[in-house]
C-alpha atoms as a PDB file:
ATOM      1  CA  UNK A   1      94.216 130.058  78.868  1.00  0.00           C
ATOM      2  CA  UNK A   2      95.188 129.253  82.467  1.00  0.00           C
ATOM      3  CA  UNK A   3      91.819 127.880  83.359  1.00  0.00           C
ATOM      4  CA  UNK A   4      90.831 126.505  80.103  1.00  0.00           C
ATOM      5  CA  UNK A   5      92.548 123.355  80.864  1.00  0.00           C
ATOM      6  CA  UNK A   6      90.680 122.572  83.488  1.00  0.00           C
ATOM      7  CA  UNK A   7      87.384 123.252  82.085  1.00  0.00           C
ATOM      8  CA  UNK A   8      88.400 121.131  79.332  1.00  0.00           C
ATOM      9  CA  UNK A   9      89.386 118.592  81.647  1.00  0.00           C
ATOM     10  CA  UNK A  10      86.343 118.951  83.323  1.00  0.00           C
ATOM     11  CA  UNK A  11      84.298 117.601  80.070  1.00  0.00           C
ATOM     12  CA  UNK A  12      83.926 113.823  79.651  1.00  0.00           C
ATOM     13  CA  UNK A  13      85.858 112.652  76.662  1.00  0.00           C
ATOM     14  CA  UNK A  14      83.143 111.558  74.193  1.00  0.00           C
ATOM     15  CA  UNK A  15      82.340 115.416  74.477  1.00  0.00           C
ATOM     16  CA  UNK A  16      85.940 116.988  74.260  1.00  0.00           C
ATOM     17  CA  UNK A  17      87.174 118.782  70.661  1.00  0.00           C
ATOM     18  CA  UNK A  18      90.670 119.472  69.240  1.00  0.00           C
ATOM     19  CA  UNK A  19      91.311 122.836  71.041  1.00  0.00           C
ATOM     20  CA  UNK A  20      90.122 120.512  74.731  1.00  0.00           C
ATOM     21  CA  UNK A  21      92.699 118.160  73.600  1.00  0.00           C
ATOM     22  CA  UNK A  22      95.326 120.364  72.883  1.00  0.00           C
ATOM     23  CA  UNK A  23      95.236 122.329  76.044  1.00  0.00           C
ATOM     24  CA  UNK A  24      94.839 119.308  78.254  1.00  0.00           C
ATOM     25  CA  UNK A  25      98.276 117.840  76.791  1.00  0.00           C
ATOM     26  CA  UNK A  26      99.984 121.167  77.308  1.00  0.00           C
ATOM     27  CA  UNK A  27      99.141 120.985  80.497  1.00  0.00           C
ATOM     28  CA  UNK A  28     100.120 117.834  80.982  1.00  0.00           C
ATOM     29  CA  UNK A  29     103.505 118.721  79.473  1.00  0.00           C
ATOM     30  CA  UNK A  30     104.467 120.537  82.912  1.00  0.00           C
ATOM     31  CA  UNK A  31     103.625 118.036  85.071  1.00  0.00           C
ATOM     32  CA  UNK A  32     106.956 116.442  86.292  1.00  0.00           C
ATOM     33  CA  UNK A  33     106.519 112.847  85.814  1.00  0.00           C
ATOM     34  CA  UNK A  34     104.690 113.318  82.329  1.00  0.00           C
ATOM     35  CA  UNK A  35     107.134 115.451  80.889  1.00  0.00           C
ATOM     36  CA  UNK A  36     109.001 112.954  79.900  1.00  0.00           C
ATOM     37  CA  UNK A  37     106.336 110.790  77.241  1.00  0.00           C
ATOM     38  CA  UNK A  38     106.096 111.191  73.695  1.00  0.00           C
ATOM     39  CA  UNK A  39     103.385 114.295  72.647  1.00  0.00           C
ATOM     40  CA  UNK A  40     101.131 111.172  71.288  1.00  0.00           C
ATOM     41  CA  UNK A  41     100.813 109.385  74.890  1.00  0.00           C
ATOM     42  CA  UNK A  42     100.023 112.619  75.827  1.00  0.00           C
ATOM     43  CA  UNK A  43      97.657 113.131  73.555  1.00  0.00           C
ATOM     44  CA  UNK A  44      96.002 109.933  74.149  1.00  0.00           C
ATOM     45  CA  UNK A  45      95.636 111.014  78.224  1.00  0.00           C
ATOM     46  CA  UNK A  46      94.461 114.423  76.711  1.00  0.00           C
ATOM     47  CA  UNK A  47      91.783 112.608  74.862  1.00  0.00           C
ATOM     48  CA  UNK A  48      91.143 109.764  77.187  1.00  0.00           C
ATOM     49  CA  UNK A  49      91.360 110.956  80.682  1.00  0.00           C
ATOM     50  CA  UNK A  50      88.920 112.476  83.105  1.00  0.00           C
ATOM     51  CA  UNK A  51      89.148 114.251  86.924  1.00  0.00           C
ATOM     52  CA  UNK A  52      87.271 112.957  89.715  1.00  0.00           C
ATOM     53  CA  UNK A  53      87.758 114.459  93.029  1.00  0.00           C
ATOM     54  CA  UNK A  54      86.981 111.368  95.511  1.00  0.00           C
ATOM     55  CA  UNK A  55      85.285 111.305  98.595  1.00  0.00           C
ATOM     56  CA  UNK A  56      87.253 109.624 101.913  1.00  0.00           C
ATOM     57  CA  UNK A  57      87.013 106.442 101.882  1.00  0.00           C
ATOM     58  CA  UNK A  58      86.107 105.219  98.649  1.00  0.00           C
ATOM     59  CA  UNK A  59      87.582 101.855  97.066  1.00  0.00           C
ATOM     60  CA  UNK A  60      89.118 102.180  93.933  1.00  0.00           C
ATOM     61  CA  UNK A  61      90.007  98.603  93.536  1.00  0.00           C
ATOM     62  CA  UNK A  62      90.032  95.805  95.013  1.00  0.00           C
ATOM     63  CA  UNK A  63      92.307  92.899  94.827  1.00  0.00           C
ATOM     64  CA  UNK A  64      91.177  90.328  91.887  1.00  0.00           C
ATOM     65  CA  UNK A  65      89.116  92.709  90.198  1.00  0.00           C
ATOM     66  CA  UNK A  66      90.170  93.475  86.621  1.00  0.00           C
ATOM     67  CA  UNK A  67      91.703  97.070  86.080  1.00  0.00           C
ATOM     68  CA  UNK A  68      89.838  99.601  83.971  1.00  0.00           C
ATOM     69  CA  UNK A  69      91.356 102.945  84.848  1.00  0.00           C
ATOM     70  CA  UNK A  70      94.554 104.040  85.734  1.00  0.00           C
ATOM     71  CA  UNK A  71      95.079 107.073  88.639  1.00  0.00           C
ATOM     72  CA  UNK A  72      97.010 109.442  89.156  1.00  0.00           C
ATOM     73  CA  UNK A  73      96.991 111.369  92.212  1.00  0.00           C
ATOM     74  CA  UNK A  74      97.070 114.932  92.465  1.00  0.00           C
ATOM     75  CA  UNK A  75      96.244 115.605  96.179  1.00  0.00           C
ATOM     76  CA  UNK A  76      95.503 113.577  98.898  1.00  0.00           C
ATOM     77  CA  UNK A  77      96.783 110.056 100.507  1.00  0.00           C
ATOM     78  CA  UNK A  78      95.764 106.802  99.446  1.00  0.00           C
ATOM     79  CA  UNK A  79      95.509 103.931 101.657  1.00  0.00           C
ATOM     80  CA  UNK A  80      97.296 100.837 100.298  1.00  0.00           C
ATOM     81  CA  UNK A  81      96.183  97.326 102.057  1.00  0.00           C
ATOM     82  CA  UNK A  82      98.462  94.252 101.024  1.00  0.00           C
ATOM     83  CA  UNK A  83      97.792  90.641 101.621  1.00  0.00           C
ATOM     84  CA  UNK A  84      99.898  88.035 101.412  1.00  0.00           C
ATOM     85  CA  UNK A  85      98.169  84.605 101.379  1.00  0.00           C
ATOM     86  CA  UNK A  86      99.905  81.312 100.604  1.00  0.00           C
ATOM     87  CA  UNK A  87      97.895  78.276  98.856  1.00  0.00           C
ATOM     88  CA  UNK A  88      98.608  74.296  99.875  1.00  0.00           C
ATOM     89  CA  UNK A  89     101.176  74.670  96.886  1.00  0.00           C
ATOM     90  CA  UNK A  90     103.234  76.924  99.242  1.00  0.00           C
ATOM     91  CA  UNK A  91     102.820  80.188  95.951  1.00  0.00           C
ATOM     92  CA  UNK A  92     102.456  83.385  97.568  1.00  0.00           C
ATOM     93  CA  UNK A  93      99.525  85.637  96.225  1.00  0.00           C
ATOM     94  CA  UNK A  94      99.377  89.240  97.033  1.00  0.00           C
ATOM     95  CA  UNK A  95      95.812  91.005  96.732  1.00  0.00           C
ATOM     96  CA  UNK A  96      96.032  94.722  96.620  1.00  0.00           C
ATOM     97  CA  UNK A  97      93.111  97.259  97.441  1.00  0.00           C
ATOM     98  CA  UNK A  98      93.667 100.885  97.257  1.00  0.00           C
ATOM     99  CA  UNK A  99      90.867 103.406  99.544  1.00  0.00           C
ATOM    100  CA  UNK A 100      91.424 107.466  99.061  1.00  0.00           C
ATOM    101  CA  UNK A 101      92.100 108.159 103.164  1.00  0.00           C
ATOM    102  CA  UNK A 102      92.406 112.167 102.632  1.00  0.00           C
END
């Protein structure tokens, strides 16, 4: 059952069943800042959620663009660039773009 997980997390949702489900969110369960949701968000990263495993270098965002996935990150660095740009109005806008370094 050790493994399972991650072949279970290894399948895209659309093609995941109960028993993927159930053995993603107990593994999920031990992972320290997850512990801590209700067994239905779990469930609902158990049936929603996928791995990647990024290459250096890639984008994940960029600043303006509208969010479709969340991340988490398991290993590796992220790069973080910030922005601050002021308009004729003096407000302060912040673009954000996150690039996997490592």
């Amino acid at each position: 059952m050790a493994m399972e997980w991650i072949t279970a997390m290894d399948k895209r949702p659309c093609d995941r069943n109960l028993r993927d489900v159930e053995l993603i969110s107990c593994r999920l369960r031990r992972v320290e800042p997850l512990c801590r949701l209700p067994g239905s968000a779990l469930q609902q990263l158990a049936m929603c959620g996928f791995y990647e495993d990024l290459e250096k270098g890639v984008t994940l965002f960029r600043a303006g663009e509208q969010g479709r996935f969340w991340y988490a990150v398991l290993g590796g660095s992220l790069e973080v660039r910030y922005h601050a740009h002021s308009d004729a109005d003096g407000k302060v806008s912040a673009p954000i773009n996150m690039h996997c370094i490592a």
